[in-house]
C-alpha atoms as a PDB file:
ATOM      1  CA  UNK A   1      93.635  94.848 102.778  1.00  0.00           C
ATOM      2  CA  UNK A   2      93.169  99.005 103.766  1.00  0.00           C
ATOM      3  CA  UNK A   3      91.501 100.673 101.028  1.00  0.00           C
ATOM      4  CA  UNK A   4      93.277 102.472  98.031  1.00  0.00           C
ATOM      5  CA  UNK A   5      93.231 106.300  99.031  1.00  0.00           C
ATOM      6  CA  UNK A   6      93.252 108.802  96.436  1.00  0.00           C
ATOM      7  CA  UNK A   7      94.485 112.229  97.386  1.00  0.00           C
ATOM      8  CA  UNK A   8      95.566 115.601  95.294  1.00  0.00           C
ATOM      9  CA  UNK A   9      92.497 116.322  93.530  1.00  0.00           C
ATOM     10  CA  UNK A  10      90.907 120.076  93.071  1.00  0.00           C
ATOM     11  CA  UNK A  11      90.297 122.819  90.858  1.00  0.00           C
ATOM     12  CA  UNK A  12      92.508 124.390  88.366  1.00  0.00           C
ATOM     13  CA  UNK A  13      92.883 126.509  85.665  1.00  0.00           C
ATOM     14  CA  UNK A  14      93.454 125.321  81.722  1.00  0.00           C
ATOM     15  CA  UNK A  15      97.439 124.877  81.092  1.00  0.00           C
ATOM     16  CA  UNK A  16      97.740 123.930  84.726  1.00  0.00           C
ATOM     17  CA  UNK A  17      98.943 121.135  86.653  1.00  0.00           C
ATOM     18  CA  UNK A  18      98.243 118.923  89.561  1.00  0.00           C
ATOM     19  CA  UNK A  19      99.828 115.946  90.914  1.00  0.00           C
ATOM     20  CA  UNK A  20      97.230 112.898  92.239  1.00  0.00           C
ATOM     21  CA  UNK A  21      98.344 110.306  94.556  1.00  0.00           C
ATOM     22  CA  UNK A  22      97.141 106.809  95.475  1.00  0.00           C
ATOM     23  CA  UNK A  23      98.016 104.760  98.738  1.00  0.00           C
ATOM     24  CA  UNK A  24      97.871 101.854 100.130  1.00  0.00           C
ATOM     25  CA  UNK A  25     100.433  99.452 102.071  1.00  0.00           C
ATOM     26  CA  UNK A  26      98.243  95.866 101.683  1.00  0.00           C
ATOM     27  CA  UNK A  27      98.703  96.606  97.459  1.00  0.00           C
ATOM     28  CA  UNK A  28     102.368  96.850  97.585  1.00  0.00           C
ATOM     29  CA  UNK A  29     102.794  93.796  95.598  1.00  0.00           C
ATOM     30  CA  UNK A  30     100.604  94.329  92.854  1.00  0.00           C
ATOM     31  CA  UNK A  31     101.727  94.058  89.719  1.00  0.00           C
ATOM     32  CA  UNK A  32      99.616  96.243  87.537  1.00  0.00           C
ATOM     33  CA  UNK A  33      98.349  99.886  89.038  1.00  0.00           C
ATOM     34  CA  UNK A  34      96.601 102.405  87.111  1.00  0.00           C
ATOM     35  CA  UNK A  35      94.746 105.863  86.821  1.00  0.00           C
ATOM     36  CA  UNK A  36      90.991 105.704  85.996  1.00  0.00           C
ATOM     37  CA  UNK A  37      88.643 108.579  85.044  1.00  0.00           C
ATOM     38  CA  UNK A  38      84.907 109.104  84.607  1.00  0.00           C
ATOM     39  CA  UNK A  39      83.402 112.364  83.502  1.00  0.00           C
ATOM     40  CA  UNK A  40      80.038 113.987  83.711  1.00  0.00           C
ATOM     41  CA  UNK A  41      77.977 111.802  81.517  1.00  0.00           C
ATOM     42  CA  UNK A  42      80.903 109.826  79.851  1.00  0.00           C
ATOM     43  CA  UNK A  43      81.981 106.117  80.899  1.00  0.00           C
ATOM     44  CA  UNK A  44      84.992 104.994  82.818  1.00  0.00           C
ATOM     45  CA  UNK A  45      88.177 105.692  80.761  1.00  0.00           C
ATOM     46  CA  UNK A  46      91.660 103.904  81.678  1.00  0.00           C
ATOM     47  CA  UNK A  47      94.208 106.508  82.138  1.00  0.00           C
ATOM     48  CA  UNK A  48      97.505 105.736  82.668  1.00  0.00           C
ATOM     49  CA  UNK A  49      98.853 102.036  84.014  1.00  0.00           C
ATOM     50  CA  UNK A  50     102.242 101.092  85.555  1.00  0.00           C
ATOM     51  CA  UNK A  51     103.942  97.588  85.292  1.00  0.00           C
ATOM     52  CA  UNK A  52     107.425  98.001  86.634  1.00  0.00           C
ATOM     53  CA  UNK A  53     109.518  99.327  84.445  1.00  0.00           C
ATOM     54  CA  UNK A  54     106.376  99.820  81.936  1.00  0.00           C
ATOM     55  CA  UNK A  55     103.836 102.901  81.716  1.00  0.00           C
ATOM     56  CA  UNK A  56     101.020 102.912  78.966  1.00  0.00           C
ATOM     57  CA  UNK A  57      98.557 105.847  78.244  1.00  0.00           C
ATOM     58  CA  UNK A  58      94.993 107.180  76.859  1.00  0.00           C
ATOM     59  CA  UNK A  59      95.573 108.675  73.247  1.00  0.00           C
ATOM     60  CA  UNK A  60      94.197 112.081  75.124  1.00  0.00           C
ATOM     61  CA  UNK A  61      96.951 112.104  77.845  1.00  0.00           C
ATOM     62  CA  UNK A  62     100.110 111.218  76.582  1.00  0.00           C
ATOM     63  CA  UNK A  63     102.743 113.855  76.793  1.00  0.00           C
ATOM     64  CA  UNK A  64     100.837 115.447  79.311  1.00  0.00           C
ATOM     65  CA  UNK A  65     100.080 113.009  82.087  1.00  0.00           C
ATOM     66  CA  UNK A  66     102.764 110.677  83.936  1.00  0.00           C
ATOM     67  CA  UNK A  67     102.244 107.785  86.057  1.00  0.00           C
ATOM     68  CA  UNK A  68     104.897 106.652  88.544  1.00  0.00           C
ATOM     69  CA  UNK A  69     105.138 104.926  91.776  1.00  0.00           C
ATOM     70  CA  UNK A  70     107.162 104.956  95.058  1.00  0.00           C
ATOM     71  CA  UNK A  71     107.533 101.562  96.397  1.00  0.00           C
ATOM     72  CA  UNK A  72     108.903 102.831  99.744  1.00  0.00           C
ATOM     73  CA  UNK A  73     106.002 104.767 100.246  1.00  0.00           C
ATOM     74  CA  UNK A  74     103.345 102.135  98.905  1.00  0.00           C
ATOM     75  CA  UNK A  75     102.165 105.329  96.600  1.00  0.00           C
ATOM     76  CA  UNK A  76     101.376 105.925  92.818  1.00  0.00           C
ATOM     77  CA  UNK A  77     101.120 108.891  91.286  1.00  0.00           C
ATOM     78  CA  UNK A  78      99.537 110.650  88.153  1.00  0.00           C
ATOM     79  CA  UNK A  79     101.445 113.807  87.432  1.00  0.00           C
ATOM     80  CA  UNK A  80      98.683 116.133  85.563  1.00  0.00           C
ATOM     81  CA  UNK A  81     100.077 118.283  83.051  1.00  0.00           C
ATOM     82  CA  UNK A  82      98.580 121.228  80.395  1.00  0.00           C
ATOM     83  CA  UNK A  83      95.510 120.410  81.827  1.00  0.00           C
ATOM     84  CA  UNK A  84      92.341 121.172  79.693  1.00  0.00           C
ATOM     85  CA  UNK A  85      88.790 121.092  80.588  1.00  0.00           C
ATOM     86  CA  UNK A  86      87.976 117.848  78.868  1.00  0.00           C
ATOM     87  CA  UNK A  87      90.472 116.728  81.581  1.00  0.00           C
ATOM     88  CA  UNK A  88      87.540 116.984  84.469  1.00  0.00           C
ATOM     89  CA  UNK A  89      86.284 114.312  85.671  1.00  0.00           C
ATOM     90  CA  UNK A  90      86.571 111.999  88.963  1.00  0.00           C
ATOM     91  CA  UNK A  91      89.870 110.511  89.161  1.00  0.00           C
ATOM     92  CA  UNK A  92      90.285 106.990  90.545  1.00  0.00           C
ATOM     93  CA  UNK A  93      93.282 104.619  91.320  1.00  0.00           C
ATOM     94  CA  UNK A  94      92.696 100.642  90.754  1.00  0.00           C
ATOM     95  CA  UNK A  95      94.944  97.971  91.406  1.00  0.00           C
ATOM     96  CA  UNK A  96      95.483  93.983  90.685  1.00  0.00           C
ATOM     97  CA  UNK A  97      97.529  91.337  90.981  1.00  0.00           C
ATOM     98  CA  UNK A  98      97.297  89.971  87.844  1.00  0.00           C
ATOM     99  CA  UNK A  99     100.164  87.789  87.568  1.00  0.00           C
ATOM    100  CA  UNK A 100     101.105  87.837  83.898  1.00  0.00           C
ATOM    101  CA  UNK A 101     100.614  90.220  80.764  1.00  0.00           C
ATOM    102  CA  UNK A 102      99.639  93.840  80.351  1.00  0.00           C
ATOM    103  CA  UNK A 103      97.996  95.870  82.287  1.00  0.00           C
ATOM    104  CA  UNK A 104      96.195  98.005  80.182  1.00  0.00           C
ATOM    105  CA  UNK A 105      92.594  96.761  79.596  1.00  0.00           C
ATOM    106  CA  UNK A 106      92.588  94.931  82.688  1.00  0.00           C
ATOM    107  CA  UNK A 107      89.464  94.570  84.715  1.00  0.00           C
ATOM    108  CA  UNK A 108      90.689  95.800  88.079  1.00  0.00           C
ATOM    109  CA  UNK A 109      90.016  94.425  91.656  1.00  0.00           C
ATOM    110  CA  UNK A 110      90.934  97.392  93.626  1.00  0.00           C
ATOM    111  CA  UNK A 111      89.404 100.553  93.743  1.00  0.00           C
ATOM    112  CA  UNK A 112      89.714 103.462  95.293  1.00  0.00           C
ATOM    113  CA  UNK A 113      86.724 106.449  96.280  1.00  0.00           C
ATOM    114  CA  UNK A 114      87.743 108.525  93.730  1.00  0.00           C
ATOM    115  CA  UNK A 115      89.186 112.214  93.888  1.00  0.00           C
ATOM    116  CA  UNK A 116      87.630 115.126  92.022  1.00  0.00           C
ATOM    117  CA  UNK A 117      89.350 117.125  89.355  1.00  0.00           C
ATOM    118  CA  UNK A 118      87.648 120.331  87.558  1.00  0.00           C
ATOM    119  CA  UNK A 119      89.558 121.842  85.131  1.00  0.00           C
ATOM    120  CA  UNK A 120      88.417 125.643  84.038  1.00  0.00           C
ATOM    121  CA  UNK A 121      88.579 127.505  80.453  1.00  0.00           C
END
């Protein structure tokens, strides 16, 4: 399988917005994707996940974040928001094909390299 790419990343101001995506054609078939962070000296903290028709999200993102994906173009994407400083951190995409159940709290297979995001006061 080619290697989940994460793309989109950068710098931004507080209150803005940025829009990260995630490809990969040999993942297209996953069930469960999903939107990782880890920030300077904090542990890995689950995002956002997609199931189909069904999205979950961190307590700290929701109404501000979105997750979606484009099955024509093998993509996911995490739509970013009123974005706030606590929001910086490097952002990765993960992926399984966990057969049954939720996605959420999944220990992912898939990983991708990651993709910076910085987030100024």
């Amino acid at each position: 399988q080619d290697q989940l790419q994460e793309s989109g990343g950068g710098s931004v101001q507080a209150g803005g917005s940025l829009r990260l995506s995630c490809a990969g054609s040999g993942y297209r078939s996953h069930r469960c994707m999903a939107w990782f962070r880890q920030g300077p000296r904090k542990e890995r903290e689950e995002v956002a996940t997609f199931l189909t028709t069904e999205t979950s999200y961190a307590d700290s993102v929701k109404g501000r974040f979105t997750i979606s994906k484009d099955n024509a173009r093998n993509t996911i994407y995490l739509q970013m928001d009123a974005l706030k400083p606590e929001d910086t951190a490097m952002y990765y995409c993960a992926s399984d094909p966990k057969r049954a159940g939720a996605c959420s709290g999944w220990s992912y297979a898939y990983w991708g390299q990651g993709t910076q995001v910085t987030v100024s006061s």
